[in-house]
N, C-alpha and C. Protein backbone atom coordinates (compact mmCIF):
# COMPACT_ATOMS: atom_id res chain seq x y z
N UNK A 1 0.84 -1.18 0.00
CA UNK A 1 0.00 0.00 0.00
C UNK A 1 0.88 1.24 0.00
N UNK A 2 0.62 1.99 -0.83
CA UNK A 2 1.56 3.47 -0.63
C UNK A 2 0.74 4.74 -0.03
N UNK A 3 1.38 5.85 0.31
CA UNK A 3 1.01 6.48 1.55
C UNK A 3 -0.79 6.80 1.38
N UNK A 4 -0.53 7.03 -0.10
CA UNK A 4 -1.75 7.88 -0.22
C UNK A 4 -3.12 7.40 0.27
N UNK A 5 -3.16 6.14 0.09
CA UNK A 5 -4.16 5.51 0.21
C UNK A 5 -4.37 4.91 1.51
N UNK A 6 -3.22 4.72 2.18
CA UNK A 6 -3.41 4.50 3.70
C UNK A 6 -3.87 6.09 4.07
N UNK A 7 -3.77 7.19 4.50
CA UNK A 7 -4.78 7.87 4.34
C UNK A 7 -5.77 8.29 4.08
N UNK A 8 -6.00 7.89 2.76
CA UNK A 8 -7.23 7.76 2.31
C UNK A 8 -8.24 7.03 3.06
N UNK A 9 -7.61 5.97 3.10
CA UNK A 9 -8.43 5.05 3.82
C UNK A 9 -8.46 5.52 5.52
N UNK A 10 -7.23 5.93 6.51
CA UNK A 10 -7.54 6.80 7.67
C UNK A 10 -8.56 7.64 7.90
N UNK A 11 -8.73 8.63 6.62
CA UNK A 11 -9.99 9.56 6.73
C UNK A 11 -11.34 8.96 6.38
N UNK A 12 -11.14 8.19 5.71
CA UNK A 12 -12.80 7.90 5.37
C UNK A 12 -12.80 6.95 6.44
N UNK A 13 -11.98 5.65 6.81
CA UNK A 13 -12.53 4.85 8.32
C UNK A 13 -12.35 5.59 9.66
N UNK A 14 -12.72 6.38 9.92
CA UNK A 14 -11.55 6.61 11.03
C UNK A 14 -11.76 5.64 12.43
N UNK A 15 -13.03 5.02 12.33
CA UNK A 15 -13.15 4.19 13.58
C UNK A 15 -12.76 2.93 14.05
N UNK A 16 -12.04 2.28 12.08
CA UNK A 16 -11.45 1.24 12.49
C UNK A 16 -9.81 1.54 12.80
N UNK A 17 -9.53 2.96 12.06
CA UNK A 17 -7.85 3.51 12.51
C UNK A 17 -7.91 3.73 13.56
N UNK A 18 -8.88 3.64 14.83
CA UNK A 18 -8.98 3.92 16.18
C UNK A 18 -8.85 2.63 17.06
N UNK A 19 -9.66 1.91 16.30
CA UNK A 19 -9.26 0.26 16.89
C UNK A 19 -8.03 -0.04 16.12
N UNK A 20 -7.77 -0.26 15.06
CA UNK A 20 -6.25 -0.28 14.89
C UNK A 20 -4.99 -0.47 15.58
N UNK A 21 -5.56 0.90 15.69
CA UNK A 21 -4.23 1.95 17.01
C UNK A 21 -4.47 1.19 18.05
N UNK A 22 -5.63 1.06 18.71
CA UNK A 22 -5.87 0.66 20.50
C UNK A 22 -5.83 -0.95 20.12
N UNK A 23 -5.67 -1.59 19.45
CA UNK A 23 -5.16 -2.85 19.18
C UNK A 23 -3.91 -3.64 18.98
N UNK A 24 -2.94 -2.37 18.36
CA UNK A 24 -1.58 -2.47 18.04
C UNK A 24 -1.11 -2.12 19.55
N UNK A 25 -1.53 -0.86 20.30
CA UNK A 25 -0.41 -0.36 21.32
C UNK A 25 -0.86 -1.64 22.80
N UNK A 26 -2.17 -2.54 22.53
CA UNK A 26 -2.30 -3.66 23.59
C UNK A 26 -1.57 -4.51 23.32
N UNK A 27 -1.11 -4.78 21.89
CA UNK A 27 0.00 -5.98 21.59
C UNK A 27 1.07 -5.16 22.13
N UNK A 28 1.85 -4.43 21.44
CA UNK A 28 3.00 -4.07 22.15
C UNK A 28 2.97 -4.16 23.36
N UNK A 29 1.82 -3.79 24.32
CA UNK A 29 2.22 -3.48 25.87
C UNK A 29 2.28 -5.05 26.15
N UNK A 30 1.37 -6.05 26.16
CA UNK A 30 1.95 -7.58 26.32
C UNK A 30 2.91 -7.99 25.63
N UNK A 31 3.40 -7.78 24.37
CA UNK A 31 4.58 -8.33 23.70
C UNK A 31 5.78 -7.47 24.40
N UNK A 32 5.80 -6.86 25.22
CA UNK A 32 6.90 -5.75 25.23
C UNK A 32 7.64 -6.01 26.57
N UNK A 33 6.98 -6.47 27.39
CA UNK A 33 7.51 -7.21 28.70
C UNK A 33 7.87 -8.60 28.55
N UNK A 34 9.14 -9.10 29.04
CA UNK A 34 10.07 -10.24 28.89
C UNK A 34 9.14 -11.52 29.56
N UNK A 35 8.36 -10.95 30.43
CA UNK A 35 7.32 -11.90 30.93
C UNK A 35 6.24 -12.13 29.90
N UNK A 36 5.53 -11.07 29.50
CA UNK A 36 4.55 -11.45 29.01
C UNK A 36 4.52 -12.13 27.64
N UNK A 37 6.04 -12.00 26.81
CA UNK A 37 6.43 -12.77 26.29
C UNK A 37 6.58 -14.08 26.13
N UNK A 38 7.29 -14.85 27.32
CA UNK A 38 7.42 -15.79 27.46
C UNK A 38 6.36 -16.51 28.17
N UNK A 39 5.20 -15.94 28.89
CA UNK A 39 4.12 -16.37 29.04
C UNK A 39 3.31 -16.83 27.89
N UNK A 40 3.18 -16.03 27.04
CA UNK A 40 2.57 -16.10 25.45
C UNK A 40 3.30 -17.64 24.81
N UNK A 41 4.61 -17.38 24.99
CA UNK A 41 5.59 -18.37 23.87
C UNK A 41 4.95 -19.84 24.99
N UNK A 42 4.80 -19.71 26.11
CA UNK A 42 5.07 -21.16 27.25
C UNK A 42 3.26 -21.46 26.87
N UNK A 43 1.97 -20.64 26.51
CA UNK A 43 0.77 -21.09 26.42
C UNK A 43 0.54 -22.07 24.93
N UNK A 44 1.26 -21.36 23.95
CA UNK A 44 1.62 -21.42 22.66
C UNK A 44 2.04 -22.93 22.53
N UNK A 45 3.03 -22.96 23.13
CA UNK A 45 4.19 -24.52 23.07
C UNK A 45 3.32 -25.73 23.68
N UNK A 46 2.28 -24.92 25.07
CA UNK A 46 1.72 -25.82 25.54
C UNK A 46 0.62 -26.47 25.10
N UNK A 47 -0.23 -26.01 24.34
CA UNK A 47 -1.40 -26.27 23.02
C UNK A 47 -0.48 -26.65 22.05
N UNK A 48 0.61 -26.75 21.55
CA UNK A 48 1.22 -27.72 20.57
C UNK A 48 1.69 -29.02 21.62
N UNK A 49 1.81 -28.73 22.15
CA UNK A 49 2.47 -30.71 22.98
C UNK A 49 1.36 -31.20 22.94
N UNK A 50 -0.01 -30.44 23.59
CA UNK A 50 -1.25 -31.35 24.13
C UNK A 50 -1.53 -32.04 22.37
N UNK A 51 -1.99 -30.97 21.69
CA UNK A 51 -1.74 -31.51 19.92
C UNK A 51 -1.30 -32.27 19.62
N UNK A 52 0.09 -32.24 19.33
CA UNK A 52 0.90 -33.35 19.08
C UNK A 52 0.87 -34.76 19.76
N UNK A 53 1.16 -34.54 20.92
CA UNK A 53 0.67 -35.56 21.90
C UNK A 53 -0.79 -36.80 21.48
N UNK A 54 -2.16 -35.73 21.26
CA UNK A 54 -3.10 -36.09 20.75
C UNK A 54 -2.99 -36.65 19.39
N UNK A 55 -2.30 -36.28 18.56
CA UNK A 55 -2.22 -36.91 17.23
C UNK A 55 -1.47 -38.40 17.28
N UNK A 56 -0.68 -38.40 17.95
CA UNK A 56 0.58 -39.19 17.98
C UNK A 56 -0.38 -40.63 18.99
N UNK A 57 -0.95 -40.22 19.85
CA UNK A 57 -1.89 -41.06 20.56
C UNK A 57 -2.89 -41.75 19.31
N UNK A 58 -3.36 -41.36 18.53
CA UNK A 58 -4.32 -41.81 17.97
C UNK A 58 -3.55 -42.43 16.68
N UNK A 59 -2.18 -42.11 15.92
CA UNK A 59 -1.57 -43.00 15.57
C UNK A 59 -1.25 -43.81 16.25
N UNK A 60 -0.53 -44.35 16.96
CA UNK A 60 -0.11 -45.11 17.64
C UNK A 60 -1.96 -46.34 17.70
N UNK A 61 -2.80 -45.76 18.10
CA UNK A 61 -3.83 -46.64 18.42
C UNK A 61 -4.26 -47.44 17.20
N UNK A 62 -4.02 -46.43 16.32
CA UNK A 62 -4.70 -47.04 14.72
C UNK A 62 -3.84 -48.07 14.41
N UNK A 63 -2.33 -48.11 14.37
CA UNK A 63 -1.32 -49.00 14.20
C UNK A 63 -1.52 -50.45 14.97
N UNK A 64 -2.21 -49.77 16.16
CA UNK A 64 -2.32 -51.21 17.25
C UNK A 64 -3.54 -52.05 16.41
N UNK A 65 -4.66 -51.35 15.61
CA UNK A 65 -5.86 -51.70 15.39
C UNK A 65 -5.92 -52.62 14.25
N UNK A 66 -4.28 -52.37 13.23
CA UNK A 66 -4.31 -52.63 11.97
C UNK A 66 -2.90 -53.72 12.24
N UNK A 67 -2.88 -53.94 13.37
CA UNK A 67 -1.17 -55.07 13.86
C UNK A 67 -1.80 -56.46 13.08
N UNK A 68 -3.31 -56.49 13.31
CA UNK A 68 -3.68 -58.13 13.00
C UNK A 68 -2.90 -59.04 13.73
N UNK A 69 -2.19 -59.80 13.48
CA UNK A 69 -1.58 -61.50 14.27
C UNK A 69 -0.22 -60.90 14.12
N UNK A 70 0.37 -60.30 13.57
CA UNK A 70 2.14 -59.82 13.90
C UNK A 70 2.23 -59.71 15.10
N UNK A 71 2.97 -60.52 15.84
CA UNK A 71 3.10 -59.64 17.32
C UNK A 71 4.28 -59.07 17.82
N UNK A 72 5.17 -58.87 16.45
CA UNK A 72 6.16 -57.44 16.00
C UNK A 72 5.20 -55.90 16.45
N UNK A 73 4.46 -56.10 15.35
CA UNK A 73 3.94 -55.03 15.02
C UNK A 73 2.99 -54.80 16.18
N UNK A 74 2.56 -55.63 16.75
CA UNK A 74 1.56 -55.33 18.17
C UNK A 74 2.55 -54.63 19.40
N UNK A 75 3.42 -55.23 19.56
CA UNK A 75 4.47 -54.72 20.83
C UNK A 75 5.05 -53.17 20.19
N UNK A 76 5.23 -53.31 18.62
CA UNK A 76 6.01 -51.66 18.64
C UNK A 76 4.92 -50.76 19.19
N UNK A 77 3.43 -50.95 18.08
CA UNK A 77 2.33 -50.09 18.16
C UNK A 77 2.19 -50.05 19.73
N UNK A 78 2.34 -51.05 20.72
CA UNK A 78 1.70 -50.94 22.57
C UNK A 78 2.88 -49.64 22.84
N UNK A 79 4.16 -49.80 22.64
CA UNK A 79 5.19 -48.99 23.19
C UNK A 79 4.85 -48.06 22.57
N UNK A 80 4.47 -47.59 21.35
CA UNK A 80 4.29 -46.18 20.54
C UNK A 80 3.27 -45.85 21.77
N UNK A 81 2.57 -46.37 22.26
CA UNK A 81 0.93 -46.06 22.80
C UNK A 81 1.75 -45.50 24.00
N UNK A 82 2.18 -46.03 24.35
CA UNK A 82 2.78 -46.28 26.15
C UNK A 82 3.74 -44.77 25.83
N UNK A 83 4.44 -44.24 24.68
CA UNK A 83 5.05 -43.12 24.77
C UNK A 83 4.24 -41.88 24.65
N UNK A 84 2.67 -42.68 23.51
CA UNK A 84 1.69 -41.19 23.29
C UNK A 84 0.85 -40.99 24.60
N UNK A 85 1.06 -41.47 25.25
CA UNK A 85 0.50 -41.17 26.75
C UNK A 85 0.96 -40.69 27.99
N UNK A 86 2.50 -41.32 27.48
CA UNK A 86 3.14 -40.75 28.54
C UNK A 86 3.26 -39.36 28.17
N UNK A 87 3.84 -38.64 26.61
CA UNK A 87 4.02 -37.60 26.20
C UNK A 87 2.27 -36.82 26.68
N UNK A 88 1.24 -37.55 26.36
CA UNK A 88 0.11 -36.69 26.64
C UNK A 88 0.04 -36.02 28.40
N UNK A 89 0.47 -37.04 29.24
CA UNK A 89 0.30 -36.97 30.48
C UNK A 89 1.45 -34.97 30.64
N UNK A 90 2.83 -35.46 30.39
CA UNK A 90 3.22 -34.88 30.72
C UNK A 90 3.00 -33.27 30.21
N UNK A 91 2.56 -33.22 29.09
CA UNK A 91 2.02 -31.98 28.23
C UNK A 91 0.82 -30.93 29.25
N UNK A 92 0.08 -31.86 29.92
CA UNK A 92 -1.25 -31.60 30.66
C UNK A 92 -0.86 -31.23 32.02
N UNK A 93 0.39 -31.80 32.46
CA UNK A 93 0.43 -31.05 33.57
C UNK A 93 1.84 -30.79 33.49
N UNK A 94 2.06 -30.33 32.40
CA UNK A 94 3.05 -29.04 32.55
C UNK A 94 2.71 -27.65 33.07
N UNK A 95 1.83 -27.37 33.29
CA UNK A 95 0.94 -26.22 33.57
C UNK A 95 1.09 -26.23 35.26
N UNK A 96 0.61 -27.39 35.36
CA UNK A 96 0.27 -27.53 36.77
C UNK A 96 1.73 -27.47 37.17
N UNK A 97 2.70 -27.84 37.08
CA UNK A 97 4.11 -28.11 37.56
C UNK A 97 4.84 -26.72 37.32
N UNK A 98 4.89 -25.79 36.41
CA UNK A 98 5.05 -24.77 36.38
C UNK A 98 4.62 -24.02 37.33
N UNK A 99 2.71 -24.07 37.68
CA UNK A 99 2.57 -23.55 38.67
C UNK A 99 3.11 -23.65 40.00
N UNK A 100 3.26 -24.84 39.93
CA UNK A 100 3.90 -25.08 41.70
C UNK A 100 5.32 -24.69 41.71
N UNK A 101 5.78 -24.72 40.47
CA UNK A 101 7.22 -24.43 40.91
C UNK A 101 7.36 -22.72 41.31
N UNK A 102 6.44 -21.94 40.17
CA UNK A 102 6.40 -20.59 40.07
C UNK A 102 5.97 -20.19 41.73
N UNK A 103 4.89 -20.83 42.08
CA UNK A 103 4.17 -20.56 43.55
C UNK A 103 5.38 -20.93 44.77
N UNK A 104 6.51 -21.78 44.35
CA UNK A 104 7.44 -22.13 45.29
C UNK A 104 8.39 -20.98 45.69
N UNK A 105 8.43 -20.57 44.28
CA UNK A 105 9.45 -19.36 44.12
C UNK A 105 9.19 -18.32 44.39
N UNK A 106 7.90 -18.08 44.54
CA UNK A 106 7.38 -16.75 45.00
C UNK A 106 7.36 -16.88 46.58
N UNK A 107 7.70 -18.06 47.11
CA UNK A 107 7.20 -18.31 48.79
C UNK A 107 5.72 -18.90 49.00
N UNK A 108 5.07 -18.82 48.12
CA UNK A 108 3.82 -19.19 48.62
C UNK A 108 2.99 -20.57 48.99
């Protein structure tokens, strides 16, 4: 877009260049603190493990479903299972363990 028309467009909207503005300077004020950063990045990471976790669980199950009489293929698919659970477990209460550690550190 070149200038003209971002003006253009400023004067004739002006109420969404108002939310705009009061939308951009709330990101900066949470993006702008080292905390609220890494709060953002640690919620982010934590909805991708539970994800992943979840996907990887339900491979693992389908593999067990489709082993038939191999009982190669039955023992890898149980251990795939036994890791998408363990990975799920630990994803879910990463939260919780953060908290207690954070609540330790504060004294509380």
């Amino acid at each position: 877009m070149n200038t003209k028309t971002l003006f253009a467009t400023a004067l004739l909207y002006p109420s969404q260049l108002a939310t705009l503005a009061k939308t951009a300077v709330n990101t900066l004020i949470v993006l702008g603190s080292i905390s609220g950063f890494f709060g953002n990045l640690y919620n982010d990471l934590t909805a991708f493990a539970v994800a992943m976790a979840t996907f990887f669980f339900g491979w693992a199950a389908l593999l067990y479903m489709t082993a038939n009489q191999n009982e190669n293929h039955r023992v890898q698919a149980r251990s795939a299972l036994y890791v998408a659970l363990s990975g799920l477990a630990l994803a879910i209460l990463a939260q919780t363990i953060a908290g207690l550690v954070k609540g330790a550190a504060n004294g509380q």
